[in-house]
Protein backbone atom coordinates (compact mmCIF):
# COMPACT_ATOMS: atom_id res chain seq x y z
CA UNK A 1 -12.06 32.48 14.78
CA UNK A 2 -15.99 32.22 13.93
CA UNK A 3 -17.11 32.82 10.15
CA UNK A 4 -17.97 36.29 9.93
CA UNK A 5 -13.83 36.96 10.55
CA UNK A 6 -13.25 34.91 7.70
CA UNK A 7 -11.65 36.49 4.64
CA UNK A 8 -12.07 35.78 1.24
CA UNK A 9 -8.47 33.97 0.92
CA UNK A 10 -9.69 32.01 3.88
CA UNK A 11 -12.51 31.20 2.01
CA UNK A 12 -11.33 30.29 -1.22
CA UNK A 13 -8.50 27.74 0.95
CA UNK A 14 -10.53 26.14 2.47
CA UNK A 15 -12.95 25.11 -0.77
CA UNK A 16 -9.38 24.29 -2.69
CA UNK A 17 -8.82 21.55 0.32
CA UNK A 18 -12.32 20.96 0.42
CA UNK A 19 -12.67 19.67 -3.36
CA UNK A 20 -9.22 18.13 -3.05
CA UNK A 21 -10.27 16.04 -0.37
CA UNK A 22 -13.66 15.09 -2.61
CA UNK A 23 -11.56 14.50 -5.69
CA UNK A 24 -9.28 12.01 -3.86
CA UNK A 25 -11.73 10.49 -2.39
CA UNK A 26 -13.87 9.76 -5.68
CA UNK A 27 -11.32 8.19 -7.14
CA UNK A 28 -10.23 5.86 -4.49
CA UNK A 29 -9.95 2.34 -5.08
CA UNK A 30 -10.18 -1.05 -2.89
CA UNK A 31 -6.93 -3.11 -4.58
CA UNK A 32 -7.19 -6.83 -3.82
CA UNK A 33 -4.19 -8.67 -3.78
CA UNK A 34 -4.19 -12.45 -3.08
CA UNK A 35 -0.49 -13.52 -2.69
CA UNK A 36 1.33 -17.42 -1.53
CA UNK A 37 4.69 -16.96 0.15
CA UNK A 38 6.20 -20.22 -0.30
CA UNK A 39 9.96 -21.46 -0.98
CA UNK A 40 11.48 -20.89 -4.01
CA UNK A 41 15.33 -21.01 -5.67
CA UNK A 42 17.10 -17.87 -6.57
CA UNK A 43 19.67 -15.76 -6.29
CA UNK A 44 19.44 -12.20 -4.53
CA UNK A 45 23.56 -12.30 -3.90
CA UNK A 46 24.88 -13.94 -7.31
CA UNK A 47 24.45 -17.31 -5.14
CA UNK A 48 21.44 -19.87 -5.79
CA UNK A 49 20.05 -20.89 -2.29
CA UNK A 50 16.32 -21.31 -1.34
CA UNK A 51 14.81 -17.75 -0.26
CA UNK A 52 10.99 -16.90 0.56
CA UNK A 53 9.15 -15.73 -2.22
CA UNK A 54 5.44 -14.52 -3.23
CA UNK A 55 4.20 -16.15 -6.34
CA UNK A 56 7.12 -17.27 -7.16
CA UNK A 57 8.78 -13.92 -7.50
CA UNK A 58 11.63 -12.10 -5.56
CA UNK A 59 11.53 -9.69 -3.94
CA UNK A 60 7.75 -9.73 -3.98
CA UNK A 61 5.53 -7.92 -6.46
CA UNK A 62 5.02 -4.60 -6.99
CA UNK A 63 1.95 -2.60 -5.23
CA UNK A 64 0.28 0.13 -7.67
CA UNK A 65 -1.41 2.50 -5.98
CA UNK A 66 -2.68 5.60 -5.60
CA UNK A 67 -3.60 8.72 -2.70
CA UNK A 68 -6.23 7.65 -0.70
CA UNK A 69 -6.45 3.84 -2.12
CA UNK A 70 -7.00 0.95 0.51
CA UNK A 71 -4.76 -2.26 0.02
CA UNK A 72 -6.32 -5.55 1.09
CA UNK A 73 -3.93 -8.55 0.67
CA UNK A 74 -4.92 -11.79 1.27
CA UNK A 75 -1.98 -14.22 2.19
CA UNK A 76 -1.21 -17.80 2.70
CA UNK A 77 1.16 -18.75 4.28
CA UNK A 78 2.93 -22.14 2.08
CA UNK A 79 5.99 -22.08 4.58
CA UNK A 80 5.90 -25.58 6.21
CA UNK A 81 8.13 -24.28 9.14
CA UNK A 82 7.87 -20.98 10.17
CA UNK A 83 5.16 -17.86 10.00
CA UNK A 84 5.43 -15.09 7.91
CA UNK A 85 5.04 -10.97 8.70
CA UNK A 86 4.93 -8.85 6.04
CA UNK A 87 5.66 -5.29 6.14
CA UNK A 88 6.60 -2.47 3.91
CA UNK A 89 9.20 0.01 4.72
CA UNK A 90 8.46 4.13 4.42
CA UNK A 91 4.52 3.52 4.03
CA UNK A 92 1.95 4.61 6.57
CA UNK A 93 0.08 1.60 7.39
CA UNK A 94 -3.23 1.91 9.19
């Protein structure tokens, strides 16, 4: 399909995903995060034991974001023993 077959609906599509694509990208944001996973008390079956926790919290904190953001977390690792991977679940990840 060159131009000259192009309708006016085609047209008119293709500047809607054009300027979506603009809008999302004018509003992205880089969000920082700078996070410690270290050992911590609590109680994520009614039980007090040690568990792994980020700044003292768990489960971890909360990431706000929006279409088209970039997340950059910076972690340190406080775990004497072992290494840490962190992953989220149902998120594209590039």
């Amino acid at each position: 399909m060159d131009c000259k077959s192009w309708g006016s609906r085609d047209i008119v599509f293709l500047c809607i995903i054009v300027l979506s694509l603009i809008h999302v990208s004018l509003g992205a944001k880089v969000r920082h995060f700078k996070w410690e996973v270290e050992y911590m008390y609590g109680a994520p079956d009614c039980q007090e034991h040690v568990v792994m926790g980020i700044d003292g919290q768990f489960p971890g904190p909360t990431i706000r974001a929006k279409a088209g953001d970039t997340i950059v977390v910076d972690l340190t690792n406080k775990l004497h023993t072992e290494g840490v991977v962190i992953h989220w679940h149902g998120i594209r990840q590039v």
